[in-house]
PDB file of N, CA and C in Angstrom:
ATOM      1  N   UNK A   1    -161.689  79.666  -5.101  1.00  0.00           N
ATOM      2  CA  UNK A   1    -161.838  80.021  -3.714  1.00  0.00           C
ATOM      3  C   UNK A   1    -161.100  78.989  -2.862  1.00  0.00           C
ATOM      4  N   UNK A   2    -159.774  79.103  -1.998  1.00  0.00           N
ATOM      5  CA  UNK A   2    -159.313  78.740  -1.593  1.00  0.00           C
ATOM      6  C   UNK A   2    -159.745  78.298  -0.256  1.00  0.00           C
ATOM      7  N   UNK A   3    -159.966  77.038   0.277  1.00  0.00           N
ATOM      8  CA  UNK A   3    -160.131  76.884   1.855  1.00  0.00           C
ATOM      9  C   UNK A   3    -159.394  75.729   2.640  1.00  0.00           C
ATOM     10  N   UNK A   4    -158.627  76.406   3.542  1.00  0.00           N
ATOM     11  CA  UNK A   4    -157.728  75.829   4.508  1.00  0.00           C
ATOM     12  C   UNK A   4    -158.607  75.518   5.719  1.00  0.00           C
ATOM     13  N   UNK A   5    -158.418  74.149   5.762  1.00  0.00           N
ATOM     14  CA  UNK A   5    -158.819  73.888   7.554  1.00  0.00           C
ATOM     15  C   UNK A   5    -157.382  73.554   8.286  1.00  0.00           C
ATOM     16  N   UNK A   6    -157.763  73.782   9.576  1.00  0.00           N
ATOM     17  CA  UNK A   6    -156.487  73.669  10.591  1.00  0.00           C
ATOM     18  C   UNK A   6    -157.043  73.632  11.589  1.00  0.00           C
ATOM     19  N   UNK A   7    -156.730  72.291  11.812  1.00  0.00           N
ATOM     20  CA  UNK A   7    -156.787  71.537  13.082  1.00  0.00           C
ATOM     21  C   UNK A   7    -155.492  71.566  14.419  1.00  0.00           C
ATOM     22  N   UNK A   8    -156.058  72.634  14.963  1.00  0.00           N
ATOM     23  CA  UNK A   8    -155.605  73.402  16.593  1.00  0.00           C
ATOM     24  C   UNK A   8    -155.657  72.485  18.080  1.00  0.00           C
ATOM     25  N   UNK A   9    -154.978  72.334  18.692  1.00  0.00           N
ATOM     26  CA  UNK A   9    -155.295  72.085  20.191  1.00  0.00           C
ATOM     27  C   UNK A   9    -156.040  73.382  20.793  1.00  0.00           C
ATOM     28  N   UNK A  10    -157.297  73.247  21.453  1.00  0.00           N
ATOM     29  CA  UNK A  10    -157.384  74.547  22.199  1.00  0.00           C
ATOM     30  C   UNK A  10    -156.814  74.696  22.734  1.00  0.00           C
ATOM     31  N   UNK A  11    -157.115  76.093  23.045  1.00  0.00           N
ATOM     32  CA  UNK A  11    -156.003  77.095  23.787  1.00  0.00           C
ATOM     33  C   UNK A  11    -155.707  78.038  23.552  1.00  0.00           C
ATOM     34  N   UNK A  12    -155.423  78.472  22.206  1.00  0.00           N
ATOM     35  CA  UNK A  12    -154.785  79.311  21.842  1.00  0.00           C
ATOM     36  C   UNK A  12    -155.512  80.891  21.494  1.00  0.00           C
ATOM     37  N   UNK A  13    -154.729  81.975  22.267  1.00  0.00           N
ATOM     38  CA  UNK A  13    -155.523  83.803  22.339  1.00  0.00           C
ATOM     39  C   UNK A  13    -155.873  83.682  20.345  1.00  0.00           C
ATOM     40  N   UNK A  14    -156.908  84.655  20.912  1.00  0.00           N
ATOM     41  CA  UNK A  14    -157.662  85.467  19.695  1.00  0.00           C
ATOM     42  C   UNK A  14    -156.628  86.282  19.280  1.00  0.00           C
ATOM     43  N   UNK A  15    -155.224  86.556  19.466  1.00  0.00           N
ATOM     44  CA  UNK A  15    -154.647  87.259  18.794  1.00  0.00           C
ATOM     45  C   UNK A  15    -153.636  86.139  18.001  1.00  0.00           C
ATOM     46  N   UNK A  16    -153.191  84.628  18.437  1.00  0.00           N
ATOM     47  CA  UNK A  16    -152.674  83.462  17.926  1.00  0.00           C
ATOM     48  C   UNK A  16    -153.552  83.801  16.873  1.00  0.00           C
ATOM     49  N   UNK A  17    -154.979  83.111  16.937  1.00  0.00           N
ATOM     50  CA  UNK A  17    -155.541  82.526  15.693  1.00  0.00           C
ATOM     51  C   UNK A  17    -155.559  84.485  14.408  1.00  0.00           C
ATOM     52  N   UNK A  18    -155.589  85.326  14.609  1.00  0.00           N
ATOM     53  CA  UNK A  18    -155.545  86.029  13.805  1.00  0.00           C
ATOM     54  C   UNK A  18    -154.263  86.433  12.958  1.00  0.00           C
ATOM     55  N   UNK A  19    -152.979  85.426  14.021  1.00  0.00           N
ATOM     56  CA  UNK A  19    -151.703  85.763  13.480  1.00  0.00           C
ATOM     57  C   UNK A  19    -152.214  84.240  12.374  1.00  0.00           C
ATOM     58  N   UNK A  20    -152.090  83.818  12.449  1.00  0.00           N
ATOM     59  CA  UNK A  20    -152.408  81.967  11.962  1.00  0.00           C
ATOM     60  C   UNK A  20    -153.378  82.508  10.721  1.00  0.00           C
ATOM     61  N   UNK A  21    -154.144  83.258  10.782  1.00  0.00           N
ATOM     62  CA  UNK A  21    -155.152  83.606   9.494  1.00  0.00           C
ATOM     63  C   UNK A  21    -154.170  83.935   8.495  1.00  0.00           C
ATOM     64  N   UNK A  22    -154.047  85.117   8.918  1.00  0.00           N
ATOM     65  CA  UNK A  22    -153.318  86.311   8.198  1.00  0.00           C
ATOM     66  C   UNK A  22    -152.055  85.376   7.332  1.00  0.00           C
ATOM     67  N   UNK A  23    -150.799  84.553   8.108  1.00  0.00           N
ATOM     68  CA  UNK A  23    -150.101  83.622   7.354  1.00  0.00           C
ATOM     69  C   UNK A  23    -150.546  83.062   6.494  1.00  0.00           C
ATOM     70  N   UNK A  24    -151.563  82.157   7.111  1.00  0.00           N
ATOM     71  CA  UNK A  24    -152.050  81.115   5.817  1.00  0.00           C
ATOM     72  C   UNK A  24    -152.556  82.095   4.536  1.00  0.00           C
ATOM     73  N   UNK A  25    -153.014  82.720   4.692  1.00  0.00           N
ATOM     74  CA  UNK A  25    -154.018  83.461   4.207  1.00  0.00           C
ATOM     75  C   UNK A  25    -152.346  83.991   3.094  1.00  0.00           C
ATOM     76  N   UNK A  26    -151.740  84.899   3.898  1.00  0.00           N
ATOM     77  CA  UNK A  26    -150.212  85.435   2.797  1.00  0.00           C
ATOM     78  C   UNK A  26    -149.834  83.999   1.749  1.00  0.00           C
ATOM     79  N   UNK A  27    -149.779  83.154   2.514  1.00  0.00           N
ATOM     80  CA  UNK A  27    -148.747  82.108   1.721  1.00  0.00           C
ATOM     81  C   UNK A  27    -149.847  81.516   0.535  1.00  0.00           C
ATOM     82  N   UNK A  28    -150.983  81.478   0.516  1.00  0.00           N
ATOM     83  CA  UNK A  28    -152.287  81.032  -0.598  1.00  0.00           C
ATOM     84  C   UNK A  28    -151.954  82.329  -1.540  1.00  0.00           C
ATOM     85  N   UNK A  29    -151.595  83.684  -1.161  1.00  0.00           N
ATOM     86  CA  UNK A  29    -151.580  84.612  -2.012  1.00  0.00           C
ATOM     87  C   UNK A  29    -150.417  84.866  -2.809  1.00  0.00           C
ATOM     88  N   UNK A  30    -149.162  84.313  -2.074  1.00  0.00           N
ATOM     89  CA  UNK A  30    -147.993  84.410  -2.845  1.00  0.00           C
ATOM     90  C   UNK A  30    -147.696  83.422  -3.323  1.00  0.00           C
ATOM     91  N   UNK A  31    -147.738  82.075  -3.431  1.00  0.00           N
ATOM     92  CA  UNK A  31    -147.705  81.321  -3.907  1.00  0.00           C
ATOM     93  C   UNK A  31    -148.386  80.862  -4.303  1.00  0.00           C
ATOM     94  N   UNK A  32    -149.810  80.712  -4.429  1.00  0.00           N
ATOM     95  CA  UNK A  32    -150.705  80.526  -5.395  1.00  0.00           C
ATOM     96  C   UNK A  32    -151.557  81.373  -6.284  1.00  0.00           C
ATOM     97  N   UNK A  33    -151.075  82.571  -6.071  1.00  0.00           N
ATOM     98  CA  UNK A  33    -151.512  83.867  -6.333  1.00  0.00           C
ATOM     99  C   UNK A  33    -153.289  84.185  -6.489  1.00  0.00           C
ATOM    100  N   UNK A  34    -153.657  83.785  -5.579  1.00  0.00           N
ATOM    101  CA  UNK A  34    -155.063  83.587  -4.895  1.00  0.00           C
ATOM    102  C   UNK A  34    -155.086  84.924  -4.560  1.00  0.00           C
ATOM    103  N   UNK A  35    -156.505  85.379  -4.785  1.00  0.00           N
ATOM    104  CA  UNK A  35    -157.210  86.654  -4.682  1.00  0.00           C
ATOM    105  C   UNK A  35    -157.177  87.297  -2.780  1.00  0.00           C
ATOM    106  N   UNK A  36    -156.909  88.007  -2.248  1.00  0.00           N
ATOM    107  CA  UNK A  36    -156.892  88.005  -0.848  1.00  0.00           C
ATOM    108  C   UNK A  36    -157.917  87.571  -0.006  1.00  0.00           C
ATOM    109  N   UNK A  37    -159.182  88.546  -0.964  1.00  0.00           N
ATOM    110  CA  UNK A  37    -160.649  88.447  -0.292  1.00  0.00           C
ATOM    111  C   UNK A  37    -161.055  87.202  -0.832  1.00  0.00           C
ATOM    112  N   UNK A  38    -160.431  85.803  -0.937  1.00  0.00           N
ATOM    113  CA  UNK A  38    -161.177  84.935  -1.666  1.00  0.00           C
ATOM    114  C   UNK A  38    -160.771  83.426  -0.628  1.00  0.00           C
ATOM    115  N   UNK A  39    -160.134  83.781  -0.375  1.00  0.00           N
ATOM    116  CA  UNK A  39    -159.236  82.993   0.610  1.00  0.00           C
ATOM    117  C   UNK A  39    -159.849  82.664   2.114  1.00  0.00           C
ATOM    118  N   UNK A  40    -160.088  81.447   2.104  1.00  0.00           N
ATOM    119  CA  UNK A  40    -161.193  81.298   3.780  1.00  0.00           C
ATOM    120  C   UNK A  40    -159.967  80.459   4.493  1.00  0.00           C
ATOM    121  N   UNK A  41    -159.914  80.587   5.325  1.00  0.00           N
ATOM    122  CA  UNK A  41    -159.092  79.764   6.625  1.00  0.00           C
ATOM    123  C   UNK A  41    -160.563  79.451   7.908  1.00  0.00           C
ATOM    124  N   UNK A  42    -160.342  78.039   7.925  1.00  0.00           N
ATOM    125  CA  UNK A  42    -161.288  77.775   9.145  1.00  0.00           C
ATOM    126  C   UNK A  42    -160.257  77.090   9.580  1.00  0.00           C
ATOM    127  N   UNK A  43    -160.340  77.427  11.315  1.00  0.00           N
ATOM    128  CA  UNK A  43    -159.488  76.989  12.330  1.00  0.00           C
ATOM    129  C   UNK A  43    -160.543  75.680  13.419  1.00  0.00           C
ATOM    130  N   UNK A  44    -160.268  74.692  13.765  1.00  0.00           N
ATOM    131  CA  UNK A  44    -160.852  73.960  14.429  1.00  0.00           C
ATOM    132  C   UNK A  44    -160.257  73.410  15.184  1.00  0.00           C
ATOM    133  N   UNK A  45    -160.613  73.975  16.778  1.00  0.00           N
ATOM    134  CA  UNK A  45    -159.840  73.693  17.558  1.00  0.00           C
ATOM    135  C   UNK A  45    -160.651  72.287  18.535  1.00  0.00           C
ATOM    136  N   UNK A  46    -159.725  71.901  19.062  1.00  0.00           N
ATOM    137  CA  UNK A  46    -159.938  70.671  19.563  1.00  0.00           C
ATOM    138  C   UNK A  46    -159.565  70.598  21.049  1.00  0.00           C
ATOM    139  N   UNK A  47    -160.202  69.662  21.896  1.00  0.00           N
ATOM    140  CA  UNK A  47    -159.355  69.487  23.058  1.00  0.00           C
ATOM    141  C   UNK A  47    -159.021  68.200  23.398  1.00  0.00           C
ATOM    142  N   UNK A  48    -158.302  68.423  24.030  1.00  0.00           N
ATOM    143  CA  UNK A  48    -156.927  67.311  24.433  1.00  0.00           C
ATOM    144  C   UNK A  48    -157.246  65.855  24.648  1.00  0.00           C
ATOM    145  N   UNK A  49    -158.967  66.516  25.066  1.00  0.00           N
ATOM    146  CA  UNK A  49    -159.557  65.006  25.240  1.00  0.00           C
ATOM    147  C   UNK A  49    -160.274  64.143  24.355  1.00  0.00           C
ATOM    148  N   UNK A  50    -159.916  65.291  23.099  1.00  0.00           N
ATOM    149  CA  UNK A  50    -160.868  64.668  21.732  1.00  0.00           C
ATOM    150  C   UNK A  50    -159.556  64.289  20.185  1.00  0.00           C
ATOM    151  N   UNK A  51    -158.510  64.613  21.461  1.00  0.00           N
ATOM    152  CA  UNK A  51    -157.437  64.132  20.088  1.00  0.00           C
ATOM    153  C   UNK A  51    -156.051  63.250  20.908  1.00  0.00           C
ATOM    154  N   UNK A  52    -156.067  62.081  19.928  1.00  0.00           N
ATOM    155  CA  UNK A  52    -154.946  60.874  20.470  1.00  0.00           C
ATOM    156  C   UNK A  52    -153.732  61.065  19.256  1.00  0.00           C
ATOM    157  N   UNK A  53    -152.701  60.924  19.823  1.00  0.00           N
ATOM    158  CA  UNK A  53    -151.578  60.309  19.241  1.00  0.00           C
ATOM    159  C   UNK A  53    -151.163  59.174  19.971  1.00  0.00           C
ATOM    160  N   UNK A  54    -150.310  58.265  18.733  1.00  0.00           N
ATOM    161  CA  UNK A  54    -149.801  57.636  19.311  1.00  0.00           C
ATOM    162  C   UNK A  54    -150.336  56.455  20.108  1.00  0.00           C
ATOM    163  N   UNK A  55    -151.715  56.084  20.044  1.00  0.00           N
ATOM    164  CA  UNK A  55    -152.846  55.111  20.397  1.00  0.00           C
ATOM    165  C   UNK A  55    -153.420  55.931  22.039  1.00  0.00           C
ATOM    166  N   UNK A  56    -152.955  57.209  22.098  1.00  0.00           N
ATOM    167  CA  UNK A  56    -153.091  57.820  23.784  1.00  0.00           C
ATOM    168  C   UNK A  56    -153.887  59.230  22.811  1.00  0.00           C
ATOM    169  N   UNK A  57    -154.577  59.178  24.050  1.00  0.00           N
ATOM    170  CA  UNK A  57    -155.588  60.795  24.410  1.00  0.00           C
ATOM    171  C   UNK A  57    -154.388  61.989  24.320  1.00  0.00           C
ATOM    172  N   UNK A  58    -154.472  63.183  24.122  1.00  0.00           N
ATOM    173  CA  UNK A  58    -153.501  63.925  24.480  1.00  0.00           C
ATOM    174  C   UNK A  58    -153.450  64.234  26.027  1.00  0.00           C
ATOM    175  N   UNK A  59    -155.011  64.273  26.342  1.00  0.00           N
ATOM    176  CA  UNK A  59    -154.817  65.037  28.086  1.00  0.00           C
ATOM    177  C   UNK A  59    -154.233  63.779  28.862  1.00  0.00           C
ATOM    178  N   UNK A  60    -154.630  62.379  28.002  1.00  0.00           N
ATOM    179  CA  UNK A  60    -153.791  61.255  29.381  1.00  0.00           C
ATOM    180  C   UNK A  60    -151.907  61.447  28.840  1.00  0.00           C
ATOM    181  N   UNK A  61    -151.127  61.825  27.711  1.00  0.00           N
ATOM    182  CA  UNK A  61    -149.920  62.439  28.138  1.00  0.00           C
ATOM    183  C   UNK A  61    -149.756  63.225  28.732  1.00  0.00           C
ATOM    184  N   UNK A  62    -150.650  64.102  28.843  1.00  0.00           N
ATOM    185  CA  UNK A  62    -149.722  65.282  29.348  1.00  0.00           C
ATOM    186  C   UNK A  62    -150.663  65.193  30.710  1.00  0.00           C
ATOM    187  N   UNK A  63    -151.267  64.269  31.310  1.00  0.00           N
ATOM    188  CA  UNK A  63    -151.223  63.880  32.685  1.00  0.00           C
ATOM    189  C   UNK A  63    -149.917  63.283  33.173  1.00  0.00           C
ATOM    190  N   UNK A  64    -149.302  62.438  32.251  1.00  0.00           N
ATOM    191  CA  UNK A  64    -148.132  61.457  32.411  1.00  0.00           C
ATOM    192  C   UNK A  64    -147.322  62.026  32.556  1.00  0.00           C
ATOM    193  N   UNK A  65    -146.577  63.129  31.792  1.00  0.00           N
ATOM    194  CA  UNK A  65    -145.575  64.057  31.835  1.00  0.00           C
ATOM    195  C   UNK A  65    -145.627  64.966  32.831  1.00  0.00           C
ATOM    196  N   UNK A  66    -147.091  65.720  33.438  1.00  0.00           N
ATOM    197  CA  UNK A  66    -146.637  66.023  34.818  1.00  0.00           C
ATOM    198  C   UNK A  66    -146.439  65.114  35.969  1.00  0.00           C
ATOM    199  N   UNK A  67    -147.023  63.542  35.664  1.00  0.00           N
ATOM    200  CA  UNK A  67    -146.785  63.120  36.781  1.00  0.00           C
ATOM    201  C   UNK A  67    -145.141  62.800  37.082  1.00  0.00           C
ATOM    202  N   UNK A  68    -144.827  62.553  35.906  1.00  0.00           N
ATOM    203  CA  UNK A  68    -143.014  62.326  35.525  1.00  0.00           C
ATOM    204  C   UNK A  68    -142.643  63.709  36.537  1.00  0.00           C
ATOM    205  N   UNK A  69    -143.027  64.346  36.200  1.00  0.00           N
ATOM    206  CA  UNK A  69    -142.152  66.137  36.359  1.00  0.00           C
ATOM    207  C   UNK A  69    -141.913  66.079  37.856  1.00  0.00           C
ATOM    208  N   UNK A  70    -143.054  65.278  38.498  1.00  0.00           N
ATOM    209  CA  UNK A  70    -143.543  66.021  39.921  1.00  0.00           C
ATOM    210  C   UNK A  70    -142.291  64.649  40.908  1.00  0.00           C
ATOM    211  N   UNK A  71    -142.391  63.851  40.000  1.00  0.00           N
ATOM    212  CA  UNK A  71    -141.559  62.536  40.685  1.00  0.00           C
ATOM    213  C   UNK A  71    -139.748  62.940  40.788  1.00  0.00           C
ATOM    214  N   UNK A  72    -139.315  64.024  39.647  1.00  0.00           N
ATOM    215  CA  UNK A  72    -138.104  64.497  39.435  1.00  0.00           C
ATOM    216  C   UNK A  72    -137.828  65.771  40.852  1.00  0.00           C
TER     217      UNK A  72
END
């Protein structure tokens, strides 16, 4: 029994995450030739304020980058 986690920024439509299933879900079956119905994908989405790169928050970049934008 195959299980994929994937770690998401929120945001993304209920029709994203069902395209995102369905892939993962193909590529476990053709290349690992994993049963269809056996195959779990959990998606865990996150927000901006609970994930850092780079020693930074994501929402304090992309505060930075509009403030850049607004100065141009």
């Amino acid at each position: 029994m195959p299980v994929v986690q994937v770690n998401i920024k929120d945001g993304r439509t209920l029709d994203q995450k069902r395209e995102l299933v369905s892939r993962i879900t193909d590529a476990l079956v053709d290349v690992c030739g994993a049963a269809r119905d056996r195959v779990h994908v959990i998606i865990n989405e996150v927000a901006e304020e609970s994930w850092g790169r780079g020693g930074q928050l994501l929402s304090d970049i992309a505060a930075i980058a509009v403030r850049e934008k607004e100065r141009k």
